[in-house]
N, C-alpha and C. Protein backbone atom coordinates (compact mmCIF):
# COMPACT_ATOMS: atom_id res chain seq x y z
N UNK A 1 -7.39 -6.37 19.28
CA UNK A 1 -7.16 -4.99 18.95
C UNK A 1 -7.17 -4.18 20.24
N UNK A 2 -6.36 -3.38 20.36
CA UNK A 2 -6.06 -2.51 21.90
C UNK A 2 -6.51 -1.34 21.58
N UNK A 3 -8.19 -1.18 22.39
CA UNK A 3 -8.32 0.19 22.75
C UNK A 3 -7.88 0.92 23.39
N UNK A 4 -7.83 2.12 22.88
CA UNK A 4 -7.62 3.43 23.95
C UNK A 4 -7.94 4.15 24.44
N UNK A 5 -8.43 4.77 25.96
CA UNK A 5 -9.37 5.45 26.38
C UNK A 5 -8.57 7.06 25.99
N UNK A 6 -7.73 7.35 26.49
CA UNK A 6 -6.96 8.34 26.01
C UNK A 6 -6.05 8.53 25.04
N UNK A 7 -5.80 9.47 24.27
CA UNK A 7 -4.31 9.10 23.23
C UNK A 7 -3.18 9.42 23.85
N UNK A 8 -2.25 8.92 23.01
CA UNK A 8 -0.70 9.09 23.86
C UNK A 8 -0.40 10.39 23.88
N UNK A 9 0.97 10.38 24.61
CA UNK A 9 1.67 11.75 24.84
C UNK A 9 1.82 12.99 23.90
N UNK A 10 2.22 12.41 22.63
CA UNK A 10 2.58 12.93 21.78
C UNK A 10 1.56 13.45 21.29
N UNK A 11 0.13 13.80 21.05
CA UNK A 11 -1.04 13.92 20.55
C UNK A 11 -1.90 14.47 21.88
N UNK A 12 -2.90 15.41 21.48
CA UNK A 12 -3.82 16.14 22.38
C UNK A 12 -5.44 15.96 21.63
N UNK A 13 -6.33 15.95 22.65
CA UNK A 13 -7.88 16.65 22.13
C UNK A 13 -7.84 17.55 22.26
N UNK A 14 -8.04 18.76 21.13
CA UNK A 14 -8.21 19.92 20.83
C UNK A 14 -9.21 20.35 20.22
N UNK A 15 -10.39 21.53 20.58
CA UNK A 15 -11.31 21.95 20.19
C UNK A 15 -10.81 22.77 18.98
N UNK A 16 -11.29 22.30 17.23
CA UNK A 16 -10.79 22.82 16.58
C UNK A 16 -11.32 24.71 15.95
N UNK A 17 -12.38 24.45 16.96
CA UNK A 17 -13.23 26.03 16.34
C UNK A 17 -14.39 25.91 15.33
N UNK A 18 -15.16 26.77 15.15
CA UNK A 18 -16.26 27.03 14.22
C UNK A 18 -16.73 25.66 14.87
N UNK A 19 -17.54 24.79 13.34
CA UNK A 19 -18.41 23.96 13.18
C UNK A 19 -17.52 22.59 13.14
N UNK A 20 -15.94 22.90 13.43
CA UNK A 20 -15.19 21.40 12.70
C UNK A 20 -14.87 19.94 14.15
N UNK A 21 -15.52 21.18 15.56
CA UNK A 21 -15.48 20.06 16.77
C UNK A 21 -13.84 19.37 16.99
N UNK A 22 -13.73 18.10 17.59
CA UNK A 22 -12.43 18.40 18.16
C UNK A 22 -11.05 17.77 17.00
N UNK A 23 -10.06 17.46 17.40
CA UNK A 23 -9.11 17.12 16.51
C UNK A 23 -8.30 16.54 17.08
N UNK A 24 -7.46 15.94 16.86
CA UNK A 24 -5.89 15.80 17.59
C UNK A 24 -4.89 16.55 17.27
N UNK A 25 -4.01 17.07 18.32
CA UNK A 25 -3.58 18.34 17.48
C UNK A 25 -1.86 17.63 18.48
N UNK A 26 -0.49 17.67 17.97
CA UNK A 26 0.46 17.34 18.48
C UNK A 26 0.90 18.29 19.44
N UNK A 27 1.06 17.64 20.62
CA UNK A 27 1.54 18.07 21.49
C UNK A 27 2.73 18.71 22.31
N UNK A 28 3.68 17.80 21.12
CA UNK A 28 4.92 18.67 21.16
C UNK A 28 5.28 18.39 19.98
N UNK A 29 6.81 19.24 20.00
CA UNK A 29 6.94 19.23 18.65
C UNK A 29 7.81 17.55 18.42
N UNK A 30 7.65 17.46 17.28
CA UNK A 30 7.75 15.69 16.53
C UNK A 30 9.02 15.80 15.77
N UNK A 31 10.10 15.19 15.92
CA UNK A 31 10.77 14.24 15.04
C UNK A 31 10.53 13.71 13.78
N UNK A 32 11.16 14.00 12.40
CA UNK A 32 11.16 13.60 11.57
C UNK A 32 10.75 12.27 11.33
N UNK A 33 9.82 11.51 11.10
CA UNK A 33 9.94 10.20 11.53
C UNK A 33 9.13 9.71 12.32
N UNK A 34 8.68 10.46 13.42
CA UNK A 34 8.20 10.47 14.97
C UNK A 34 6.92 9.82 14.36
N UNK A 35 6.46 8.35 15.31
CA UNK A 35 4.97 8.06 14.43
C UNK A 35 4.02 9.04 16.25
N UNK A 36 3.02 9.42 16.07
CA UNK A 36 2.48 10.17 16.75
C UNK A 36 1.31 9.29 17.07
N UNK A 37 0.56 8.91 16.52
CA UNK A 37 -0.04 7.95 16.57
C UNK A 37 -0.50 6.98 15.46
N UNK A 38 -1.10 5.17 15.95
CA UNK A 38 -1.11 4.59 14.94
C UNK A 38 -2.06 3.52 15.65
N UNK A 39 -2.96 3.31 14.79
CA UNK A 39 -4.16 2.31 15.24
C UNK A 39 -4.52 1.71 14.04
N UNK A 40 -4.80 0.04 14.50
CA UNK A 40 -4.88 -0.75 13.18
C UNK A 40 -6.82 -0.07 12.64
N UNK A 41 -6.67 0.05 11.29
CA UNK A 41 -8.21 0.31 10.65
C UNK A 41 -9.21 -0.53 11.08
N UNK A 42 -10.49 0.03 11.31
CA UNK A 42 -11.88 -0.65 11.82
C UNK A 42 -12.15 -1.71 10.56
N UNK A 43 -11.62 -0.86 9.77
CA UNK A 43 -12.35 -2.02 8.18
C UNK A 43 -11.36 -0.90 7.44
N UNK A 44 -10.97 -1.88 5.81
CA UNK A 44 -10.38 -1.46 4.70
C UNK A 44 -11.27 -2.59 3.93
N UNK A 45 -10.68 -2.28 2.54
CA UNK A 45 -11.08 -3.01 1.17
C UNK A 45 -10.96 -2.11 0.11
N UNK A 46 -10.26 -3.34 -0.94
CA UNK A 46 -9.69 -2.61 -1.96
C UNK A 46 -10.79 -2.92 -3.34
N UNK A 47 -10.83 -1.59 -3.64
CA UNK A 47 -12.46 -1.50 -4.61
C UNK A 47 -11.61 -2.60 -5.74
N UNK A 48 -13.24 -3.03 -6.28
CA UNK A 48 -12.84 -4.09 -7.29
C UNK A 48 -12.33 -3.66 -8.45
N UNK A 49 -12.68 -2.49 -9.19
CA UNK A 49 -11.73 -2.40 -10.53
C UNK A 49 -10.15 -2.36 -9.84
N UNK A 50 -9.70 -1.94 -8.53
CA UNK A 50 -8.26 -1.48 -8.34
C UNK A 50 -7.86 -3.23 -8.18
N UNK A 51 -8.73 -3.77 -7.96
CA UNK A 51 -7.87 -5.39 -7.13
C UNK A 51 -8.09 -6.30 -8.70
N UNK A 52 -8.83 -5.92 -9.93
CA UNK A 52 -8.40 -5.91 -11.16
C UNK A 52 -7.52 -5.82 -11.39
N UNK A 53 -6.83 -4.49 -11.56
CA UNK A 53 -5.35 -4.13 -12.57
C UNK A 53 -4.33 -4.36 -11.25
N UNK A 54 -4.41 -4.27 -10.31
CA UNK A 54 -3.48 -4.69 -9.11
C UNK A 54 -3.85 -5.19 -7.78
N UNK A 55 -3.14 -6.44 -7.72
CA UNK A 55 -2.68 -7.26 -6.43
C UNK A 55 -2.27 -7.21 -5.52
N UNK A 56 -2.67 -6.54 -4.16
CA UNK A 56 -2.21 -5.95 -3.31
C UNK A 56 -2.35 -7.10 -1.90
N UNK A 57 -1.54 -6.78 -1.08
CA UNK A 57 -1.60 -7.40 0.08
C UNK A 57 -2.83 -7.37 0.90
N UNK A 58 -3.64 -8.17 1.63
CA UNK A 58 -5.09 -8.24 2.09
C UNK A 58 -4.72 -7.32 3.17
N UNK A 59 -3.81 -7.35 3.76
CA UNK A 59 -3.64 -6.94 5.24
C UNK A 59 -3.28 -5.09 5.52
N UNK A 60 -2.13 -4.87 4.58
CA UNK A 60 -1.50 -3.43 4.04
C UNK A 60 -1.66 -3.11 2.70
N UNK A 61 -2.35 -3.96 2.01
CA UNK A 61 -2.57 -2.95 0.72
C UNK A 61 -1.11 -2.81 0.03
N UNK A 62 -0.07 -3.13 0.13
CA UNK A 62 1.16 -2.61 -0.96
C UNK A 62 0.61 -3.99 -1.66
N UNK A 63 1.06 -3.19 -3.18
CA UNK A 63 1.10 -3.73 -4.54
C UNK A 63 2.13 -4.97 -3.67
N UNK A 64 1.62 -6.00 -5.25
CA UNK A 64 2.44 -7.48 -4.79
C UNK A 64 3.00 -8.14 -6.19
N UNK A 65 3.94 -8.51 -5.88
CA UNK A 65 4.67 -8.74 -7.64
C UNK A 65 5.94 -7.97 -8.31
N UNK A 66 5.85 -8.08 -9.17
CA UNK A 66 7.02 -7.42 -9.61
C UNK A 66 6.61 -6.41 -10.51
N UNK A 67 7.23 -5.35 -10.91
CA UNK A 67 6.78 -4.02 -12.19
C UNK A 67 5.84 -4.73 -13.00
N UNK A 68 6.76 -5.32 -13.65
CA UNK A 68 6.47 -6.23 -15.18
C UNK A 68 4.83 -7.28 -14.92
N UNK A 69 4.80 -7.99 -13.95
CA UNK A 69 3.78 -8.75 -13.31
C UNK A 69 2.56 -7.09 -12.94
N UNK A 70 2.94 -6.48 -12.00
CA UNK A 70 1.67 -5.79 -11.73
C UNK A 70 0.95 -4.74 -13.32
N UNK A 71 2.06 -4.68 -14.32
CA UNK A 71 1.99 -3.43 -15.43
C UNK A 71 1.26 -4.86 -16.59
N UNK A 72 1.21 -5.91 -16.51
CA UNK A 72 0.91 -6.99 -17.56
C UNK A 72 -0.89 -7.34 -16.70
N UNK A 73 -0.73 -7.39 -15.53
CA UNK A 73 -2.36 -7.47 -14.97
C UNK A 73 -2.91 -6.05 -15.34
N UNK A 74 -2.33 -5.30 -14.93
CA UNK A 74 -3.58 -4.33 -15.47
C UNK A 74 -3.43 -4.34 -16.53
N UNK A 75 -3.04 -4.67 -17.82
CA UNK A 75 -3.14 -4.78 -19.44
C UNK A 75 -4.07 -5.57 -19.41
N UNK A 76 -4.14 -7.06 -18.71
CA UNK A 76 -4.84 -8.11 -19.45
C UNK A 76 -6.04 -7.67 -18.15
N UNK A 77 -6.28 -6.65 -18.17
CA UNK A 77 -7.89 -6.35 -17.61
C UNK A 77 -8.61 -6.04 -18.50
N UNK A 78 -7.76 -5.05 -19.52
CA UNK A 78 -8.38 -4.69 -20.72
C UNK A 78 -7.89 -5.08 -21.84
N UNK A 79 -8.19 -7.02 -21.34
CA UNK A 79 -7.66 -7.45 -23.07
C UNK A 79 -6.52 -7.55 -23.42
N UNK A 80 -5.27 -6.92 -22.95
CA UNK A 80 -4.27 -6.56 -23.48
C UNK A 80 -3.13 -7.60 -23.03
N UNK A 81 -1.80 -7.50 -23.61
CA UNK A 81 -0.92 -8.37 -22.71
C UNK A 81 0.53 -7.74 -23.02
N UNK A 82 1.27 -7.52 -21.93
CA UNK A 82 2.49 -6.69 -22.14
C UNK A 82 3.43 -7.77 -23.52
N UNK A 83 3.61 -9.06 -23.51
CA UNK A 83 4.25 -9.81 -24.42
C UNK A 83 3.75 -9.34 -25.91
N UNK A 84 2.37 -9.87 -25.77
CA UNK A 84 1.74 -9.77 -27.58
C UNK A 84 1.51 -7.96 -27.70
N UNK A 85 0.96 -6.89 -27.45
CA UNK A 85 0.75 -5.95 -27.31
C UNK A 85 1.94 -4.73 -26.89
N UNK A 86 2.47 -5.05 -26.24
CA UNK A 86 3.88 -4.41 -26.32
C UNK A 86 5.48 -4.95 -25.88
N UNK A 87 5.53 -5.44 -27.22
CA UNK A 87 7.07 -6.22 -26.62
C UNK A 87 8.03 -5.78 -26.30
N UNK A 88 8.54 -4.82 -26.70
CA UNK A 88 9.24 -3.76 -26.93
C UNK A 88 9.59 -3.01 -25.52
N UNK A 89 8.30 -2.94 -24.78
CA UNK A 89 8.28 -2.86 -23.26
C UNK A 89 8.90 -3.56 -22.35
N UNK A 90 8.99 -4.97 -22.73
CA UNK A 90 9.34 -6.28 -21.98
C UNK A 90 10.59 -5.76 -21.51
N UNK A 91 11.57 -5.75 -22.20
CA UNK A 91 13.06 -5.01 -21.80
C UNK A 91 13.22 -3.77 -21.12
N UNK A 92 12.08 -2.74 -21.22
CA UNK A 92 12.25 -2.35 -19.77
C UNK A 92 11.89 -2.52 -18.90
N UNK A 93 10.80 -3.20 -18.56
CA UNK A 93 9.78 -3.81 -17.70
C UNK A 93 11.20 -4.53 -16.72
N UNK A 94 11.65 -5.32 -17.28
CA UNK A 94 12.62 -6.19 -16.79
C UNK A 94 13.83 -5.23 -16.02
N UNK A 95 14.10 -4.20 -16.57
CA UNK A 95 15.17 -3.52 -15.82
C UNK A 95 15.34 -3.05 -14.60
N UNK A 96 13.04 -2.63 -14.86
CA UNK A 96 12.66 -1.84 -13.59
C UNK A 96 12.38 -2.82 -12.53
N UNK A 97 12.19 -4.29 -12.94
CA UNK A 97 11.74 -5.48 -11.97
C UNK A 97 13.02 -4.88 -11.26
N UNK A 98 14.18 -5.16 -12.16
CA UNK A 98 15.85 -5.86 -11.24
C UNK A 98 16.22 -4.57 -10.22
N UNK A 99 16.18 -3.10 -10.76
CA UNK A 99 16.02 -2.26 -9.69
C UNK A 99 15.10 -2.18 -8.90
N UNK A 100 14.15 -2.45 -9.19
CA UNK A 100 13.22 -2.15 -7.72
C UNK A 100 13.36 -3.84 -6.74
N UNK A 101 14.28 -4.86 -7.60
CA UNK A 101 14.61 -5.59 -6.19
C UNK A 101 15.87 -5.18 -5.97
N UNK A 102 16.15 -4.30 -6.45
CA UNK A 102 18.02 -4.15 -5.49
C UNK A 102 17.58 -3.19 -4.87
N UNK A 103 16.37 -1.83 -4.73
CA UNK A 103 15.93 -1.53 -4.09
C UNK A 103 15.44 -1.65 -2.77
N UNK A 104 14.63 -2.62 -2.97
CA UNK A 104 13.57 -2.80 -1.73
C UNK A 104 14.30 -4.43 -1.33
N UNK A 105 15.34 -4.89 -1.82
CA UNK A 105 15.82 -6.14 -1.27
C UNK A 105 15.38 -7.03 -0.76
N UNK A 106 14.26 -7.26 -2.04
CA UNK A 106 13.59 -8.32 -1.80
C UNK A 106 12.80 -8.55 -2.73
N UNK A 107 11.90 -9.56 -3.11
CA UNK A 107 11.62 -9.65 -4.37
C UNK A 107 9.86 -10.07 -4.27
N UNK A 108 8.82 -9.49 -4.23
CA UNK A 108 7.48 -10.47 -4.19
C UNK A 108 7.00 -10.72 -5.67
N UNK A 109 6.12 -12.11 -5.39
CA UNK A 109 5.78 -12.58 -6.40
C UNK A 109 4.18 -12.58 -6.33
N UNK A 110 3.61 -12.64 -7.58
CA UNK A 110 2.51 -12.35 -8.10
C UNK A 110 1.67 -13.78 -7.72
N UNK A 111 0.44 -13.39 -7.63
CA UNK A 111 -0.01 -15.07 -6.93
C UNK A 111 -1.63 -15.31 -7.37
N UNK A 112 -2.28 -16.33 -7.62
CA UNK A 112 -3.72 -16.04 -7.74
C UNK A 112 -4.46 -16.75 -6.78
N UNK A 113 -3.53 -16.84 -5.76
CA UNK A 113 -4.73 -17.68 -4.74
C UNK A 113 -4.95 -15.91 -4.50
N UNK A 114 -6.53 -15.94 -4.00
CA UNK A 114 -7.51 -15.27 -3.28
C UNK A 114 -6.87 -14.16 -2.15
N UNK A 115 -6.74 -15.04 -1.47
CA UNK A 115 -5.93 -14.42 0.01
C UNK A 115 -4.26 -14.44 -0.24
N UNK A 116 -3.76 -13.05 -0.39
CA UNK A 116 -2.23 -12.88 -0.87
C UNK A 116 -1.80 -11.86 0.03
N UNK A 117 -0.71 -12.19 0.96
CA UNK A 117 0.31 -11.16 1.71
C UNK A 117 1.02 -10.68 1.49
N UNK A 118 1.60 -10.06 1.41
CA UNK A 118 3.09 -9.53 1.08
C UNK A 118 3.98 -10.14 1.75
N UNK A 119 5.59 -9.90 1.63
CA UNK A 119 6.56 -10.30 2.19
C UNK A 119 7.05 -9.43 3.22
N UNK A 120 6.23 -8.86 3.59
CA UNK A 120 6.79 -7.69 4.61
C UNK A 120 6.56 -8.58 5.78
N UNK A 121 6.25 -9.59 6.06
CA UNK A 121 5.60 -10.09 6.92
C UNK A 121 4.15 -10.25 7.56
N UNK A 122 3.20 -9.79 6.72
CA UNK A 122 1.70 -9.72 7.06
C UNK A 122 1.13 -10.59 7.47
């Protein structure tokens, strides 16, 4: 992990006033887009009821699976199951899988080993 004694260009230490001490405040003006700064987290973790109803990547946290796969785990947290409990759903469940892979052009799948990445490359 690469520390930094100073922050980059784009970003300043700025005394924010009153009681709130300093801040980073941008230094010039930014680009739509412009990342300003970005440092990997000291620590994350995803609370246990959320890693219940959804499967997220260990590394970034995006949901993992498909609509239908992440909307059927959180059912069968509470018992439930998108097939026996709402079938009727299944057919759209399925529509929103096929757009959100012509979307995001690409497709992840739902997994129960322990340790699960995404396809973003994690």
């Amino acid at each position: 992990m690469e520390v930094h004694s100073e922050p980059p260009p784009a970003v300043q230490v700025t005394a924010l006033g009153g009681d709130r001490g300093n801040g980073l405040v941008a230094a010039q003006c930014l680009e739509v887009g412009q990342v300003a700064w970005r440092e990997a987290p000291m620590a994350a973790i995803q609370h246990r009821y959320s890693e219940l109803v959804c499967r997220s990547c260990r590394y970034c946290f995006r949901a993992i699976g498909s609509y239908s796969e992440r909307l059927d785990r959180a059912l069968r947290a509470h018992g439930k199951s998108l097939a026996t409990h709402f079938p009727e759903g299944q057919a759209l469940a399925a529509e929103i899988d096929a757009a959100e892979v012509a979307y995001l052009g690409r497709e992840d799948k739902d997994s129960d080993r322990f340790t699960v990445q995404c396809s973003y490359g994690c």
